[in-house]
N, C-alpha and C. Protein backbone atom coordinates (compact mmCIF):
# COMPACT_ATOMS: atom_id res chain seq x y z
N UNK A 1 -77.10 37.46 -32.56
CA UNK A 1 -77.05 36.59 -33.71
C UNK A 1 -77.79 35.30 -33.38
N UNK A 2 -78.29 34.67 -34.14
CA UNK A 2 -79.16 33.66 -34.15
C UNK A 2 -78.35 32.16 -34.17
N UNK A 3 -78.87 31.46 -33.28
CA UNK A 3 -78.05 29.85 -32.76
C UNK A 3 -77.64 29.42 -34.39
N UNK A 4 -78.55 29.32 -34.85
CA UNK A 4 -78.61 28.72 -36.53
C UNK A 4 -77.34 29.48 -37.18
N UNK A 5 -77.45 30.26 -37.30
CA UNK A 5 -76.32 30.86 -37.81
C UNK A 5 -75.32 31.10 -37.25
N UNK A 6 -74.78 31.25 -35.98
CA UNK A 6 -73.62 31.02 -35.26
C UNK A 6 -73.42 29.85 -35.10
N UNK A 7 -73.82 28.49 -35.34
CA UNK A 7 -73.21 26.79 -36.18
C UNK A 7 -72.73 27.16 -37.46
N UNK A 8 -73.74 28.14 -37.77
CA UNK A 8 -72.99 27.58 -39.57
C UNK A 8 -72.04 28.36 -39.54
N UNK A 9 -71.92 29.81 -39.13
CA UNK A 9 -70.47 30.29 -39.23
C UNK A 9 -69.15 29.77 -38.25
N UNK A 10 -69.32 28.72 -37.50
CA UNK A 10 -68.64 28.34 -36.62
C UNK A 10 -67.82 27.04 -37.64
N UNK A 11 -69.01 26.26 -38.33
CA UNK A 11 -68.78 25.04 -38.83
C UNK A 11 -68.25 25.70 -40.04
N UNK A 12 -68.81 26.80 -40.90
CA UNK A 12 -68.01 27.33 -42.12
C UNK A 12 -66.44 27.68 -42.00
N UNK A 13 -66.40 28.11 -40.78
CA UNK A 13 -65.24 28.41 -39.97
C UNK A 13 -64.40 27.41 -40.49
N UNK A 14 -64.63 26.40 -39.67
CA UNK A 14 -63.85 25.04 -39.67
C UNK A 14 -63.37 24.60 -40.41
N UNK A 15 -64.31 24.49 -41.47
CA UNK A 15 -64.54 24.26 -42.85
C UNK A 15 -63.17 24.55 -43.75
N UNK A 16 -63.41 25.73 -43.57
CA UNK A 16 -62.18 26.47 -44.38
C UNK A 16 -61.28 26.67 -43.93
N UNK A 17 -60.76 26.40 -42.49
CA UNK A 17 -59.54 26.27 -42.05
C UNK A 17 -59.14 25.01 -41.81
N UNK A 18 -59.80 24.19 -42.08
CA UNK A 18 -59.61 22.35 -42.33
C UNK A 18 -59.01 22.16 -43.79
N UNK A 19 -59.67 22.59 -44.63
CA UNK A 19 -59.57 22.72 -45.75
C UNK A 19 -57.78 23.20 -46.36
N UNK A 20 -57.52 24.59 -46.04
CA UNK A 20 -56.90 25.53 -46.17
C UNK A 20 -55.56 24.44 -45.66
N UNK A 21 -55.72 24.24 -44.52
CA UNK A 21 -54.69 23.24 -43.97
C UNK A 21 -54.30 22.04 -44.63
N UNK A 22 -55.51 21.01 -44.88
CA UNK A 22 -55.60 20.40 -45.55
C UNK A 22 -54.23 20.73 -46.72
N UNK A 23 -54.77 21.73 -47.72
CA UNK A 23 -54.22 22.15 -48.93
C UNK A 23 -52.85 22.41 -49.37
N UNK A 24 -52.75 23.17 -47.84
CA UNK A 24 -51.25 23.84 -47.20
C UNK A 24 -50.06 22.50 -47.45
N UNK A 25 -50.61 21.66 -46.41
CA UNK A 25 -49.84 20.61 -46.64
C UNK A 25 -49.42 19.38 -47.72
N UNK A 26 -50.62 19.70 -48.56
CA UNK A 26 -50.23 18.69 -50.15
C UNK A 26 -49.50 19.33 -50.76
N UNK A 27 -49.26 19.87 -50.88
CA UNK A 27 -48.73 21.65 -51.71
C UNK A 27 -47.57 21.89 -51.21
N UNK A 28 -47.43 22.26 -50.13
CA UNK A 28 -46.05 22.63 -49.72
C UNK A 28 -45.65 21.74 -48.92
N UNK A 29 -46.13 21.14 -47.92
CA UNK A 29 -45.46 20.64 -47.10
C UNK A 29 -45.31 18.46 -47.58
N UNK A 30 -45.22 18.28 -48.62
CA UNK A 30 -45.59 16.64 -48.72
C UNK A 30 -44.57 16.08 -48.40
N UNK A 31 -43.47 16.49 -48.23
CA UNK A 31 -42.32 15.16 -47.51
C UNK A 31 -41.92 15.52 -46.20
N UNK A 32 -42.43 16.05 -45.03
CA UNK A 32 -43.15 16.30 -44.08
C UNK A 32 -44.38 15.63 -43.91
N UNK A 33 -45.10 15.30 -44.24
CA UNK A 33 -46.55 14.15 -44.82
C UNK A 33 -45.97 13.40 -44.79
N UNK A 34 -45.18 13.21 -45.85
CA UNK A 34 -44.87 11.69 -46.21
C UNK A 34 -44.29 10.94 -45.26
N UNK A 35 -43.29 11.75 -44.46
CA UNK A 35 -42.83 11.45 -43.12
C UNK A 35 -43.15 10.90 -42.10
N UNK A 36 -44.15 11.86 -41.79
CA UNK A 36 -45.27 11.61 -40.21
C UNK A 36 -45.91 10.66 -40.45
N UNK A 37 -46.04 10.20 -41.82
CA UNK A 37 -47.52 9.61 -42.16
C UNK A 37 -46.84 7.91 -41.73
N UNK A 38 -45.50 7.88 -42.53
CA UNK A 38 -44.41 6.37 -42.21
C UNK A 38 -44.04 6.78 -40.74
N UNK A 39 -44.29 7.64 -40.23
CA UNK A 39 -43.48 7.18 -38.67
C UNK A 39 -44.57 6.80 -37.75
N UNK A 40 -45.84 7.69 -38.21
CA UNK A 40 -47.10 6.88 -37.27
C UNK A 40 -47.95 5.45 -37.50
N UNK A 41 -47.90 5.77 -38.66
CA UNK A 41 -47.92 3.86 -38.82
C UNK A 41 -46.95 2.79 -38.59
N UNK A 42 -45.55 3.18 -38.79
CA UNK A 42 -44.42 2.57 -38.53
C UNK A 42 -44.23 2.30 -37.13
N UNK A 43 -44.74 3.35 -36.14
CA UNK A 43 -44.67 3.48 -34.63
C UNK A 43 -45.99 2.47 -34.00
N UNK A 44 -46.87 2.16 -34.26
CA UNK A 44 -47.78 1.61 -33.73
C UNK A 44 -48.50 1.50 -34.85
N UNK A 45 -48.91 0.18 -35.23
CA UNK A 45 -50.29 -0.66 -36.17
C UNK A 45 -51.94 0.29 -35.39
N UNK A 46 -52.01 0.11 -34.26
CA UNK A 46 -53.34 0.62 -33.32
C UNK A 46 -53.33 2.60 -33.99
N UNK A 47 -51.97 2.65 -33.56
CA UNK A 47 -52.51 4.47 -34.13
C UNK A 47 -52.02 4.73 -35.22
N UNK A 48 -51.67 3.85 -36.42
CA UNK A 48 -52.24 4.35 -37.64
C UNK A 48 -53.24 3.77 -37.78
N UNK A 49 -54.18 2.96 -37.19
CA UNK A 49 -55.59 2.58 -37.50
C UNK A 49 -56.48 3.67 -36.86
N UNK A 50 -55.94 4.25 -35.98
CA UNK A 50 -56.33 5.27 -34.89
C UNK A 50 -56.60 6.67 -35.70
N UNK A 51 -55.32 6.62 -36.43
CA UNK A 51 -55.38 8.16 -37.39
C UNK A 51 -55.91 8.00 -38.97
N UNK A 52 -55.75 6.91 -39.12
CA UNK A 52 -56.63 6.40 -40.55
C UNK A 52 -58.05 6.74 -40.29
N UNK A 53 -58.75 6.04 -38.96
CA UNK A 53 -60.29 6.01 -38.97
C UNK A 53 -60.14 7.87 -38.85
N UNK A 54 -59.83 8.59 -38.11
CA UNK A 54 -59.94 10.13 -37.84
C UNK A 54 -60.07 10.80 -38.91
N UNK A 55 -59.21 10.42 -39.91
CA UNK A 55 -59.21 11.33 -41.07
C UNK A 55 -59.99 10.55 -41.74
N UNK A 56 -60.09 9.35 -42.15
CA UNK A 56 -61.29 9.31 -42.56
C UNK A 56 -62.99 9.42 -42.67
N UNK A 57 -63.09 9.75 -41.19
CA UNK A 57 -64.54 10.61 -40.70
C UNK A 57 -64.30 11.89 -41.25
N UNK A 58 -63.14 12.67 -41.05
CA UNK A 58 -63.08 13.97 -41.18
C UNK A 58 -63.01 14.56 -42.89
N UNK A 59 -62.87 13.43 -43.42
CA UNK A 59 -62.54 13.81 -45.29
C UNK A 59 -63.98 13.95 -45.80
N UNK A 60 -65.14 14.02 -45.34
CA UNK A 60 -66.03 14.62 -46.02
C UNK A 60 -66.15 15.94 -45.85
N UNK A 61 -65.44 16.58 -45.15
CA UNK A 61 -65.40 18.21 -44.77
C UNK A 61 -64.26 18.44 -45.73
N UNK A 62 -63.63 17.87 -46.23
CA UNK A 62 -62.64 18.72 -46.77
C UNK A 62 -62.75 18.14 -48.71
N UNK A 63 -63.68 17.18 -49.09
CA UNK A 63 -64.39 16.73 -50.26
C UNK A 63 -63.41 15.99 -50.97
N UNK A 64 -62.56 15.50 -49.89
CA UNK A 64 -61.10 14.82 -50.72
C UNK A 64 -61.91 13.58 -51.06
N UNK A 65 -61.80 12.67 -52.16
CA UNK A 65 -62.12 11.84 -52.02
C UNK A 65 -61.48 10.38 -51.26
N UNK A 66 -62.12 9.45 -51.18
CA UNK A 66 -61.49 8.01 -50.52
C UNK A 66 -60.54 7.73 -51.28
N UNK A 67 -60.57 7.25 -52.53
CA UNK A 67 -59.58 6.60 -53.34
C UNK A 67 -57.79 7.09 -52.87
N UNK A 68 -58.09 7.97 -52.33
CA UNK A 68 -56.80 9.06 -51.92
C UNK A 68 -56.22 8.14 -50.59
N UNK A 69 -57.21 7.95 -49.68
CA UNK A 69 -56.96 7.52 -48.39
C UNK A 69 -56.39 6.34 -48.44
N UNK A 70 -57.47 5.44 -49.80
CA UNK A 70 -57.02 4.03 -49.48
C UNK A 70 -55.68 3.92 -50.28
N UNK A 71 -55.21 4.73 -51.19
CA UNK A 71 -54.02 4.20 -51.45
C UNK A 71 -52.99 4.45 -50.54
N UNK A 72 -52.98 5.17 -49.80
CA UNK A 72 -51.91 5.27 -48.23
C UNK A 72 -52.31 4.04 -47.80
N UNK A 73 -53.00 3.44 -47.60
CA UNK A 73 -53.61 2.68 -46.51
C UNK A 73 -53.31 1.77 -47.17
N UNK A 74 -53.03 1.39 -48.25
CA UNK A 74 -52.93 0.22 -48.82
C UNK A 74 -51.75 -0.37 -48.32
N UNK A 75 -50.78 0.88 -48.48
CA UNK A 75 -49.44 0.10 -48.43
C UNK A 75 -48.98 -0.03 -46.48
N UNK A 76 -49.72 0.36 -45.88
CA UNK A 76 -49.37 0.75 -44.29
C UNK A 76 -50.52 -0.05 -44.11
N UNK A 77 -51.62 -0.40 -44.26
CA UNK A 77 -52.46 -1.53 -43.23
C UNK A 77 -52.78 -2.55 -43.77
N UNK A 78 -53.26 -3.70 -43.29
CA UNK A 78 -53.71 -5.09 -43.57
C UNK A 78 -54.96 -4.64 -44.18
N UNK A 79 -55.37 -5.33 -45.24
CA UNK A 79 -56.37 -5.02 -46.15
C UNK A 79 -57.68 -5.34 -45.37
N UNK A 80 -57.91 -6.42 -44.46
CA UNK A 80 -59.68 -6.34 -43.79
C UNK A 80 -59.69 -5.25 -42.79
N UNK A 81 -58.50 -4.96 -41.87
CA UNK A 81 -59.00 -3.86 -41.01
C UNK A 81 -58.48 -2.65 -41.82
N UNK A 82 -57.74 -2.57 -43.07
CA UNK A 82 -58.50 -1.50 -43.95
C UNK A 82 -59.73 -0.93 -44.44
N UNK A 83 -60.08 -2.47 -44.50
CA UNK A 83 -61.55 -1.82 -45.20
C UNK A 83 -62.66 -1.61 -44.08
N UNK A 84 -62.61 -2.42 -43.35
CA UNK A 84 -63.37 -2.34 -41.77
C UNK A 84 -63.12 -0.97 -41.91
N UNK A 85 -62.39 -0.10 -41.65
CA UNK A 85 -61.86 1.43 -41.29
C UNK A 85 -62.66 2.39 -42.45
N UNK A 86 -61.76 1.98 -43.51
CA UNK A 86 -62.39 2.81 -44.63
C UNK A 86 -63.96 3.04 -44.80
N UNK A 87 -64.71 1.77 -44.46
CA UNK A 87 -66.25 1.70 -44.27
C UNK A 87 -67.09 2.42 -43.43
N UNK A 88 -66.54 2.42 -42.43
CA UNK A 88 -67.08 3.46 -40.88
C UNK A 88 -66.59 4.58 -41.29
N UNK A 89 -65.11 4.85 -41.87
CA UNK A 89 -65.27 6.13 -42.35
C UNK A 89 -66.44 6.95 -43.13
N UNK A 90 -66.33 6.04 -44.17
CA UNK A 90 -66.95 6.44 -45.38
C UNK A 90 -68.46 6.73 -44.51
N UNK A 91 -68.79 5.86 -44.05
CA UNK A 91 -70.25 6.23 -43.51
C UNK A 91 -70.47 7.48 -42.44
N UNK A 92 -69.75 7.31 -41.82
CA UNK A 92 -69.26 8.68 -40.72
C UNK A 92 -69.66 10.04 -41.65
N UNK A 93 -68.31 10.31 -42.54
CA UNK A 93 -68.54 11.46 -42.99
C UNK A 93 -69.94 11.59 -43.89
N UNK A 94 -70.39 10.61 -44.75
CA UNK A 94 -71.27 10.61 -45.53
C UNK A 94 -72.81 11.63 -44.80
N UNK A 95 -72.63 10.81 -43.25
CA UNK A 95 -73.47 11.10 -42.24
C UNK A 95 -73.40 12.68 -41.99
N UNK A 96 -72.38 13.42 -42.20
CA UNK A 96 -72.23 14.44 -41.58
C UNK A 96 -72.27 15.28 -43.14
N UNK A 97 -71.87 14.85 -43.88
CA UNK A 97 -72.76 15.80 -45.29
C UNK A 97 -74.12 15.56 -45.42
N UNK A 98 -74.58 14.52 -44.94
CA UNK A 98 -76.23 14.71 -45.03
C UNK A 98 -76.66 15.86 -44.00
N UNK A 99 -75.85 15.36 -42.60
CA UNK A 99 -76.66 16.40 -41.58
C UNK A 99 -76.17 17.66 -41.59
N UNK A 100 -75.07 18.18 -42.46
CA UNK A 100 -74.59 19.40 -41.92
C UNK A 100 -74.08 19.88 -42.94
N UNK A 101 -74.80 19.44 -44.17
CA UNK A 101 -74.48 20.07 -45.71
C UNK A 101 -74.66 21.67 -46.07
N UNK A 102 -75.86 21.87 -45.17
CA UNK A 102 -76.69 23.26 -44.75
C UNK A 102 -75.81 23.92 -44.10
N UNK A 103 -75.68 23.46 -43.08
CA UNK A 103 -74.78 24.35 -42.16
C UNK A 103 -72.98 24.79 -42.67
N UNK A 104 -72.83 23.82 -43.58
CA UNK A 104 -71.28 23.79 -44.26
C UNK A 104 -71.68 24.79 -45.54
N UNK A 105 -72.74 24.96 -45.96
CA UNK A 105 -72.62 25.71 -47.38
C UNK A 105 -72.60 24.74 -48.33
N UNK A 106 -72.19 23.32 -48.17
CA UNK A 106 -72.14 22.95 -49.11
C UNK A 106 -73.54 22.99 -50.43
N UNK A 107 -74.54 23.27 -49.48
CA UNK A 107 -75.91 23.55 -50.70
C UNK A 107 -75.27 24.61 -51.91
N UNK A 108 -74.87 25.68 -51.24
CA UNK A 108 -73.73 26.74 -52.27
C UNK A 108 -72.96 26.37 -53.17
N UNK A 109 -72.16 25.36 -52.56
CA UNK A 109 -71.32 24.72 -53.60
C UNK A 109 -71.59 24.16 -54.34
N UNK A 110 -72.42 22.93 -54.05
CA UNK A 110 -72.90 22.16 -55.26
C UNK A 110 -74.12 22.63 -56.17
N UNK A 111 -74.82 23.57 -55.75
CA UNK A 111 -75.80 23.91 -56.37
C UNK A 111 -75.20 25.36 -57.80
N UNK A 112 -73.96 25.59 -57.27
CA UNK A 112 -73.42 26.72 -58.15
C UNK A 112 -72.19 25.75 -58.79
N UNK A 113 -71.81 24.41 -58.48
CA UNK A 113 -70.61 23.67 -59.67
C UNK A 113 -71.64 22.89 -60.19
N UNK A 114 -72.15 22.22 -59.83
CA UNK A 114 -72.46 21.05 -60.32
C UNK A 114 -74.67 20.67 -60.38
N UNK A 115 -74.99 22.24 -61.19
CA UNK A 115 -76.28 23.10 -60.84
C UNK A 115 -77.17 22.04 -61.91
N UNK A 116 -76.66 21.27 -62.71
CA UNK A 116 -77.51 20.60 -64.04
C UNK A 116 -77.64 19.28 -63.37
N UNK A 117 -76.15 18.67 -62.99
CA UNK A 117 -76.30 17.28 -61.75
C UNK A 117 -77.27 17.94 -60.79
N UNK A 118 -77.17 18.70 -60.00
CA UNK A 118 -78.37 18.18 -58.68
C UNK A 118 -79.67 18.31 -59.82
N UNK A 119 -79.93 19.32 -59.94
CA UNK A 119 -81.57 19.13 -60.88
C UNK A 119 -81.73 17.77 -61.06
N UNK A 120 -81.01 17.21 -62.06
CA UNK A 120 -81.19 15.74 -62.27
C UNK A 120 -80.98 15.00 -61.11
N UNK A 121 -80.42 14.69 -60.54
CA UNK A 121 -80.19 14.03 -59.27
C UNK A 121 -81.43 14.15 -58.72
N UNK A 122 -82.43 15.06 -58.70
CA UNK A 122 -83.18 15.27 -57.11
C UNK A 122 -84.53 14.75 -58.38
N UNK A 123 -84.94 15.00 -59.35
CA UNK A 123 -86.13 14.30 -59.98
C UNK A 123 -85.40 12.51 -59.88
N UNK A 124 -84.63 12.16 -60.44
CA UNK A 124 -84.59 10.83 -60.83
C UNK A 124 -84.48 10.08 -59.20
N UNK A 125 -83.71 10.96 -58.05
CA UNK A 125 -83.71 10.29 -56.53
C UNK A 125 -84.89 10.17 -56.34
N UNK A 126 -86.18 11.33 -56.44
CA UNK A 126 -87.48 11.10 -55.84
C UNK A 126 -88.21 10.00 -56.04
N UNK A 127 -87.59 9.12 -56.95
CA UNK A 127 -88.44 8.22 -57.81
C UNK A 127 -87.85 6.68 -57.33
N UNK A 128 -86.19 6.72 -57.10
CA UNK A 128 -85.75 5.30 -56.63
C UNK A 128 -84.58 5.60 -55.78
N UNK A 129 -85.21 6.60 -54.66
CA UNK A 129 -83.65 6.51 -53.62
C UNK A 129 -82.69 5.36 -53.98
N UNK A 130 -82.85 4.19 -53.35
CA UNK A 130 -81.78 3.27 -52.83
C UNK A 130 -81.27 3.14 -54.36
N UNK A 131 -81.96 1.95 -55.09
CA UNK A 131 -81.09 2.51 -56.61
C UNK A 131 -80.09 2.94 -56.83
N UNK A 132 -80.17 4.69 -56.54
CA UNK A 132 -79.79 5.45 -57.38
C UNK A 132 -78.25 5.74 -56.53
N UNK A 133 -78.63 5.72 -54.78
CA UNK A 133 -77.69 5.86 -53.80
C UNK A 133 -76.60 4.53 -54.15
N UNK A 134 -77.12 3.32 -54.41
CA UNK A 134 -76.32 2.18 -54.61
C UNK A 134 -75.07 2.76 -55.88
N UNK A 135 -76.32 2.65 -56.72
CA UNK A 135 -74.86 3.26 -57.77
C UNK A 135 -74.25 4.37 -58.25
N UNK A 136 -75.03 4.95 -57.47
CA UNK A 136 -74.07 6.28 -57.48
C UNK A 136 -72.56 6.45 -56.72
N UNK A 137 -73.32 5.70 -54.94
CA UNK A 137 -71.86 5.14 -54.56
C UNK A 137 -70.76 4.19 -54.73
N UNK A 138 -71.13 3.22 -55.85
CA UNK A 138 -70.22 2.33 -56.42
C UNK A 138 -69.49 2.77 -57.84
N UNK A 139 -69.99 4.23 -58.25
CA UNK A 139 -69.33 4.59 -59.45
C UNK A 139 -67.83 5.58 -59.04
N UNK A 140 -66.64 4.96 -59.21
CA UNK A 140 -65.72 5.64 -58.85
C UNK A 140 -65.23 7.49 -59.56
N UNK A 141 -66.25 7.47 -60.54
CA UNK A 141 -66.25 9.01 -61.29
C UNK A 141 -66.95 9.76 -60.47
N UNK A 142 -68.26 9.21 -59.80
CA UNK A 142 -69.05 9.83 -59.36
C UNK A 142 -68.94 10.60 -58.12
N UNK A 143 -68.60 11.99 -57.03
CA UNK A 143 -68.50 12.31 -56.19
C UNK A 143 -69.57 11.49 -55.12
N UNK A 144 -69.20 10.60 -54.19
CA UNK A 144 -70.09 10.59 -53.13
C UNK A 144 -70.46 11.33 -52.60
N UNK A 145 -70.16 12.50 -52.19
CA UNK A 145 -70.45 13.05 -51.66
C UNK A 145 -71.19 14.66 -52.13
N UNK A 146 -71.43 14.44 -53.32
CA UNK A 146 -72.70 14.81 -53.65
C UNK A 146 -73.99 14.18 -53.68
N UNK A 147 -74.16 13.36 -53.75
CA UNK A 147 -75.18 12.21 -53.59
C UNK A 147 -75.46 12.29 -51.97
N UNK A 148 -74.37 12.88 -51.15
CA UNK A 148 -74.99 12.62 -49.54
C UNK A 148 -75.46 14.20 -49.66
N UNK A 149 -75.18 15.06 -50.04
CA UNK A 149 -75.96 16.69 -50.01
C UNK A 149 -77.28 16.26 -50.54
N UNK A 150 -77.53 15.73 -51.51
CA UNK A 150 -78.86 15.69 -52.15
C UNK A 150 -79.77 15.15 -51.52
N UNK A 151 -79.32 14.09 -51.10
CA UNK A 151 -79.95 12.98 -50.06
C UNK A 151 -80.86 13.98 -48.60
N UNK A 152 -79.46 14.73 -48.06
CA UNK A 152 -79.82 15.26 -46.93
C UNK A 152 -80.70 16.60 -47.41
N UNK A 153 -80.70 16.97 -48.85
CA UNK A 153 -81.36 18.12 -48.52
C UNK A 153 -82.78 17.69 -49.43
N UNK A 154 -82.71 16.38 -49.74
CA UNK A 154 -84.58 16.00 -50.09
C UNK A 154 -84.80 15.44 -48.96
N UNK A 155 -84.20 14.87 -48.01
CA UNK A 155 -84.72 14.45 -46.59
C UNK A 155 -84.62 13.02 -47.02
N UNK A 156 -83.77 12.52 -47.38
CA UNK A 156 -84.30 10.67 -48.03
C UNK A 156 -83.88 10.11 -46.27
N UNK A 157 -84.74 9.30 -46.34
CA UNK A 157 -84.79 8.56 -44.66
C UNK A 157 -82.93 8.15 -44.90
N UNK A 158 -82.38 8.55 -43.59
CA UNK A 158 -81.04 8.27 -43.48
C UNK A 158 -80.79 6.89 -43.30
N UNK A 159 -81.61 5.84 -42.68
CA UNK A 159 -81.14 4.25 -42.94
C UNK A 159 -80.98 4.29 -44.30
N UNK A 160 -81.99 4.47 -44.86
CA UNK A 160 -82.24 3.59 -46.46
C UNK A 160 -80.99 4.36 -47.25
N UNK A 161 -80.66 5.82 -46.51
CA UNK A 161 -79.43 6.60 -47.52
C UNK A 161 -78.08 6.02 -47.24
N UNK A 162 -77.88 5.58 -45.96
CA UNK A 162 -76.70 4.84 -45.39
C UNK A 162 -76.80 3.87 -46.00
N UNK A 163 -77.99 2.72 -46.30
CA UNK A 163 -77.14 1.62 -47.08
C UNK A 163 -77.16 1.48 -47.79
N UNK A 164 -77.60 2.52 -48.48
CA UNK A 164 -77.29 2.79 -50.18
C UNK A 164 -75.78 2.90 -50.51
N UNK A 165 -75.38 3.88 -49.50
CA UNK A 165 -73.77 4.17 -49.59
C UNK A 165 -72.78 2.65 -48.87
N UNK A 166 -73.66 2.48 -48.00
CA UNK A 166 -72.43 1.28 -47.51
C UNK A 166 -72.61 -0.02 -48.55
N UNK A 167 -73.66 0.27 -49.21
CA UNK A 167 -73.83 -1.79 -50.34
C UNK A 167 -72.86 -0.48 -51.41
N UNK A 168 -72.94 0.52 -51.98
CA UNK A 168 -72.09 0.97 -53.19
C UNK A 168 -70.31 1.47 -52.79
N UNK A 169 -70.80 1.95 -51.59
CA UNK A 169 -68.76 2.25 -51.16
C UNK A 169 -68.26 0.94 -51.02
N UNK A 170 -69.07 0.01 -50.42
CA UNK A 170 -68.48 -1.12 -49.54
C UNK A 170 -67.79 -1.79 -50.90
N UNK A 171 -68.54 -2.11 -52.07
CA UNK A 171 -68.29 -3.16 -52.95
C UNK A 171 -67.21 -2.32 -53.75
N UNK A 172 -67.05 -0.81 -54.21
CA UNK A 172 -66.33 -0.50 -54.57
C UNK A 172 -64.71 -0.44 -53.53
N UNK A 173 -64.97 -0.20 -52.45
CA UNK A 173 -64.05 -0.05 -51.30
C UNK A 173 -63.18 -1.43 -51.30
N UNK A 174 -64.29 -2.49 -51.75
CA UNK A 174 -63.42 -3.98 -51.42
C UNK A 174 -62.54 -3.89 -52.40
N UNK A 175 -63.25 -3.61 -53.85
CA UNK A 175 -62.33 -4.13 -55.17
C UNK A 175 -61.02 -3.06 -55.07
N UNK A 176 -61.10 -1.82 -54.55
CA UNK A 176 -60.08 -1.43 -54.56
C UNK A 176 -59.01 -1.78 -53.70
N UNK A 177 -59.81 -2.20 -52.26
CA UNK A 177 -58.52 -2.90 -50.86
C UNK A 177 -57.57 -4.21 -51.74
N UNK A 178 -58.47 -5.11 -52.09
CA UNK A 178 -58.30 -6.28 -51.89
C UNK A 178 -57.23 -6.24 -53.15
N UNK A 179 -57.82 -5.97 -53.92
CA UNK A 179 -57.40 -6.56 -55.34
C UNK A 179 -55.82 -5.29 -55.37
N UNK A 180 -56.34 -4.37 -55.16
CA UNK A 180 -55.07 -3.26 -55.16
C UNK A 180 -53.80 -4.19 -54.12
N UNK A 181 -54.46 -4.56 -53.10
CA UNK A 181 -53.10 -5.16 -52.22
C UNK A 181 -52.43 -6.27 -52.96
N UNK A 182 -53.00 -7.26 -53.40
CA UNK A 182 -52.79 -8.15 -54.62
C UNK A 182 -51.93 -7.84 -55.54
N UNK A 183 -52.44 -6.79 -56.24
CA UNK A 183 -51.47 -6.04 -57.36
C UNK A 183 -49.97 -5.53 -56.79
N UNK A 184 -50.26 -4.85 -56.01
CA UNK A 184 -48.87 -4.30 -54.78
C UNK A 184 -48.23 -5.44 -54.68
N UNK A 185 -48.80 -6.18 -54.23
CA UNK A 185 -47.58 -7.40 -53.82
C UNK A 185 -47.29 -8.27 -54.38
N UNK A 186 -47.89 -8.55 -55.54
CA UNK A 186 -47.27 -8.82 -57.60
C UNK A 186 -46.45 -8.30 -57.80
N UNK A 187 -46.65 -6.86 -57.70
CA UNK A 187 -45.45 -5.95 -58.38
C UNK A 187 -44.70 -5.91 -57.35
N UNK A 188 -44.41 -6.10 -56.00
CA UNK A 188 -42.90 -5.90 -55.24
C UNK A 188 -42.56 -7.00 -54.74
């Protein structure tokens, strides 16, 4: 079997047993979650920042979005080394759907859900990468992480695609840290 294809079935592998797990546990197992999740932040500030940044590199493999993460995070971390976290996340995984969108299938996926978005996506990107990366990543409807498949599979130079995503996650990432912690601590 060929190197190329023993990654992608290794990483498809993963994929779907990240996933599957992932699923397992929203589903059946959430007050077990809910549990671990207050005793490891509750147990040490360092390793829930420790397991925040982890899963947040790792949530572009499983297409959960952020908004998910940061509301855990809202109520368990200090809002700047939230967003410090959430940011390196966000860029982490973003990084690894550009480079390994191919190897994940995700070309499969998005090209068979969401087959009328990429078309459009890949004429209007050829024309104003950063643009389009800016607000695509600051629109909270919008999957980021379709915008990092497209990216990686027209080849858009990965600086200029990274700070497309970090000026559009970042500014959306703040208004949700900041202002959400604000609101939280209005209301309690």
């Amino acid at each position: 079997m060929e190197k190329k294809n023993k990654v992608k079935y290794f990483l498809g592998g993963f994929w779907i047993l990240f996933l599957l797990t992932s699923l397992y546990i929203y589903f059946f197992q959430q007050a077990i979650f809910q549990n671990e999740i207050s005793r490891v932040f509750g147990s040490s500030l360092i390793l829930g920042y420790i397991v925040y940044l982890i899963a947040g590199c790792l949530r572009g493999f499983s297409l959960i979005p952020i908004t998910y993460f940061i509301v855990v995070g809202i109520i368990f971390l200090p809002p700047l080394p939230l967003y410090i976290l959430t940011i390196v996340g966000v860029l982490v995984s973003s990084s690894c759907i550009y480079y390994f969108s191919e190897y994940m299938n995700f070309d499969h996926y998005f090209e068979t859900r969401h087959k009328k978005q990429i078309l459009k996506i890949k004429e209007v990107l050829s024309k104003n990468e950063l643009p389009i990366v800016i607000t695509w990543s600051f629109m909270p409807f919008l999957p980021t992480d379709l915008i990092c498949y497209v990216c990686g599979s027209l080849e858009v130079d990965i600086r200029k695609f990274l700070l497309g995503v970090l000026i559009g996650e970042g500014v959306s990432c703040a208004i949700y840290i900041f202002l959400g912690k604000e609101v939280l601590n209005y209301l309690t």
